[in-house]
N, C-alpha and C. Protein backbone atom coordinates (compact mmCIF):
# COMPACT_ATOMS: atom_id res chain seq x y z
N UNK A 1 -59.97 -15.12 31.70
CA UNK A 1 -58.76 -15.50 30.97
C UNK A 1 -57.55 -14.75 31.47
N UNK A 2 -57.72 -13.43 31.32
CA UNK A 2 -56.40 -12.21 32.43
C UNK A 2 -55.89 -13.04 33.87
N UNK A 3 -57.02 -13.57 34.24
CA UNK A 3 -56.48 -14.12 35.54
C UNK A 3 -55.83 -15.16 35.72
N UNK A 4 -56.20 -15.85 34.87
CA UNK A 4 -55.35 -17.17 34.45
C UNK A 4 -54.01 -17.12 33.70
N UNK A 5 -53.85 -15.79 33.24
CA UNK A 5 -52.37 -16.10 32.67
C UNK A 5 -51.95 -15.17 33.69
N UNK A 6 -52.10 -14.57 34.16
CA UNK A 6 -51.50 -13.75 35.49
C UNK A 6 -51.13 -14.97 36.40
N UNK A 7 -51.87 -15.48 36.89
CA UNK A 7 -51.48 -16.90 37.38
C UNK A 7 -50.39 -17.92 37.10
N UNK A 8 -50.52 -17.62 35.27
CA UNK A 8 -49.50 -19.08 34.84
C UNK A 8 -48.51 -18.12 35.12
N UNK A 9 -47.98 -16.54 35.01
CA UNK A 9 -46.72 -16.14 34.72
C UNK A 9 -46.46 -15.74 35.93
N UNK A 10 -47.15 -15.55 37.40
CA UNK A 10 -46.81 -15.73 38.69
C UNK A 10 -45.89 -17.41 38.94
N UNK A 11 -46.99 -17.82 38.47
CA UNK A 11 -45.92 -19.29 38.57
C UNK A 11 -45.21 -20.06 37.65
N UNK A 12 -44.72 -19.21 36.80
CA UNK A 12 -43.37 -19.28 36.35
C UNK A 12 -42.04 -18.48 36.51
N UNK A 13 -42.44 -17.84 37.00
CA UNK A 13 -41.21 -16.44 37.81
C UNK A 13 -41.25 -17.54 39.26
N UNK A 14 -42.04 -17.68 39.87
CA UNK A 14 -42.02 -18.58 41.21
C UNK A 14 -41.08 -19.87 40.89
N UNK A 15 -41.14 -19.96 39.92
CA UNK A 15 -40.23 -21.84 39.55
C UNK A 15 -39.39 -21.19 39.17
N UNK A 16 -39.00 -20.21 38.42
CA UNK A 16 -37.51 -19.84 37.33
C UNK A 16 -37.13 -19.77 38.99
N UNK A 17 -37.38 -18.59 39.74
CA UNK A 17 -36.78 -18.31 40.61
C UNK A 17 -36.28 -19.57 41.91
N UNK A 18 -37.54 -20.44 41.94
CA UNK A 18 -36.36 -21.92 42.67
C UNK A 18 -35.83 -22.00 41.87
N UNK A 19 -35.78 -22.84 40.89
CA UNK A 19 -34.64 -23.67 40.48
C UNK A 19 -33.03 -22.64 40.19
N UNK A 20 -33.37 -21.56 40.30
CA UNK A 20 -32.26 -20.53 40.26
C UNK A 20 -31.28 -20.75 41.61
N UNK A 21 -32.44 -20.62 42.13
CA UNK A 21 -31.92 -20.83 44.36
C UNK A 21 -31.40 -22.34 44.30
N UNK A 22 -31.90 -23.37 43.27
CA UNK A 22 -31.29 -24.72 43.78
C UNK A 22 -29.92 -24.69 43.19
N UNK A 23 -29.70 -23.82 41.74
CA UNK A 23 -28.62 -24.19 41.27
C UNK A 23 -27.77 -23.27 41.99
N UNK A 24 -28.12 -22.34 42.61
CA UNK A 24 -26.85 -21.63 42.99
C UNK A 24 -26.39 -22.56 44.32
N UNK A 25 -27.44 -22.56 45.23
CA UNK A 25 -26.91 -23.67 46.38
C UNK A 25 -25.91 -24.85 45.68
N UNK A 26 -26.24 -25.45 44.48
CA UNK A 26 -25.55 -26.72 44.70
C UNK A 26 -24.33 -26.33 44.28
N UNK A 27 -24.00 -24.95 43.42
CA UNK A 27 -22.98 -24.35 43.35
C UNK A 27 -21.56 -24.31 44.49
N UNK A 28 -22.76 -23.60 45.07
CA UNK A 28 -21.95 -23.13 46.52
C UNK A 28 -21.43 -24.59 47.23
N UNK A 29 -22.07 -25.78 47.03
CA UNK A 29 -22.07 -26.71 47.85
C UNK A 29 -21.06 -27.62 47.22
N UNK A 30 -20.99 -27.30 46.32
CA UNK A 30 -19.64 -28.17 45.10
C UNK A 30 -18.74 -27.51 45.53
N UNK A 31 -18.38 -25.68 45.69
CA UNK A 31 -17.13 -25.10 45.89
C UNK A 31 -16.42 -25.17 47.51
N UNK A 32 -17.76 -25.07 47.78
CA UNK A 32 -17.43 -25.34 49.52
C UNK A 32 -16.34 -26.66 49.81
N UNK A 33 -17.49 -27.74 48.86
CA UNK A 33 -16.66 -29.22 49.46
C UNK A 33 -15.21 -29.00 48.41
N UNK A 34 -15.17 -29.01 47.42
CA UNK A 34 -14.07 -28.55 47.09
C UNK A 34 -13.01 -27.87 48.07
N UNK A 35 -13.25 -26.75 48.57
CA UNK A 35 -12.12 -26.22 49.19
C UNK A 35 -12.06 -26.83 50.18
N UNK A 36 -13.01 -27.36 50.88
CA UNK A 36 -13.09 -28.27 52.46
C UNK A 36 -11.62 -29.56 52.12
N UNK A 37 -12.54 -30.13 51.29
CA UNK A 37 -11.34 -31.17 50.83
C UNK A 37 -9.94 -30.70 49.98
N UNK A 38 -9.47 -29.60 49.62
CA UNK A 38 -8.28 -29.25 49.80
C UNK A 38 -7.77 -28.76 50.84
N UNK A 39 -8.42 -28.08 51.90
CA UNK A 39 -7.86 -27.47 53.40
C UNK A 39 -7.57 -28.90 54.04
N UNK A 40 -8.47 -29.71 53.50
CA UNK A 40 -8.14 -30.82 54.67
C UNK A 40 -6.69 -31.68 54.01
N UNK A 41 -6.60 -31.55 52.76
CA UNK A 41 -5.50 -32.65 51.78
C UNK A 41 -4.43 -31.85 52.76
N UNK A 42 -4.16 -30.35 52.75
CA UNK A 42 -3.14 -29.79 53.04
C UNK A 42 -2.90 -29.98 54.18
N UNK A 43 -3.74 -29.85 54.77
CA UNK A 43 -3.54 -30.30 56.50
C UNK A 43 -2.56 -31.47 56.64
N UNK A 44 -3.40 -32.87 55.95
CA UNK A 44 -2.87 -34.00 56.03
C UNK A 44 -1.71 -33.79 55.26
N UNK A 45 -1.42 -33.69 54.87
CA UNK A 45 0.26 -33.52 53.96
C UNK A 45 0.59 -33.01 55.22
N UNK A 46 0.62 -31.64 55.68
CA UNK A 46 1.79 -31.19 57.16
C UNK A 46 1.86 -31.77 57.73
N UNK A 47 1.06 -32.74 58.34
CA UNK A 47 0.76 -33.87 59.37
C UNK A 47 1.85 -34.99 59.18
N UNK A 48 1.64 -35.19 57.77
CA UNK A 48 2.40 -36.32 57.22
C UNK A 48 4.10 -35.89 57.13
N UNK A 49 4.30 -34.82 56.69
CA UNK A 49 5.32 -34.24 56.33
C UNK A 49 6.16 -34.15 57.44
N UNK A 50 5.41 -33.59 58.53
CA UNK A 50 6.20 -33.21 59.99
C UNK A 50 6.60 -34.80 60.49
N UNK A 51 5.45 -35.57 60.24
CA UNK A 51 5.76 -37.17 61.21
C UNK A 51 6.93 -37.11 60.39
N UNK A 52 6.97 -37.72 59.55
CA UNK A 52 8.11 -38.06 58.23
C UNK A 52 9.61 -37.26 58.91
N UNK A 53 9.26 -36.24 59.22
CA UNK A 53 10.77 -35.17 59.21
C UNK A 53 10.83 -35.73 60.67
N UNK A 54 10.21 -35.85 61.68
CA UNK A 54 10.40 -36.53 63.07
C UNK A 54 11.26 -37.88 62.64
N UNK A 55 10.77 -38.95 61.94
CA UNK A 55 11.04 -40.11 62.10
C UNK A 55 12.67 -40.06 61.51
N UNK A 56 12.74 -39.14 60.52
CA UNK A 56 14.74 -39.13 60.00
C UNK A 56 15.37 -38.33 60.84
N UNK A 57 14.94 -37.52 61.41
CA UNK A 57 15.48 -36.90 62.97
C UNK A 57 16.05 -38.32 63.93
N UNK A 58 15.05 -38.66 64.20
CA UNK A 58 15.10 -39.84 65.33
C UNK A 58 15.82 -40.98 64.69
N UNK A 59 16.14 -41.56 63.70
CA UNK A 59 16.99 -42.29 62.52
C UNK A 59 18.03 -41.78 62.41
N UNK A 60 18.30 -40.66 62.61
CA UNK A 60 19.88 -40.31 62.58
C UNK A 60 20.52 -40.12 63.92
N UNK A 61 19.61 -40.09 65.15
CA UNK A 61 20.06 -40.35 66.54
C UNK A 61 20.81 -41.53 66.64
């Protein structure tokens, strides 16, 4: 019987501890894309911003 609940509470520290590792990954993987896709919004705005300031440059030539 000792061995068997030694067993069940090995493998429940073994599962608490994945699903701990999955939620922190998907954590990380939500904040990541988050900031990915604001570095990239900002990018595209300068991109956009600079064409834009080119084209009323060249409009007032």
């Amino acid at each position: 019987m000792e061995k068997s609940d030694e067993r069940l509470n090995t493998f429940i520290i073994f599962a608490v501890f994945m699903v701990t590792l999955l939620f922190m990954a998907r954590v990380i993987s939500l904040v990541l894309g988050q900031h990915i896709n604001f570095r990239m919004r900002l990018a595209f705005d300068f991109k956009t911003k600079g064409q834009k300031d080119k084209r009323r440059i060249e409009d007032k030539k």
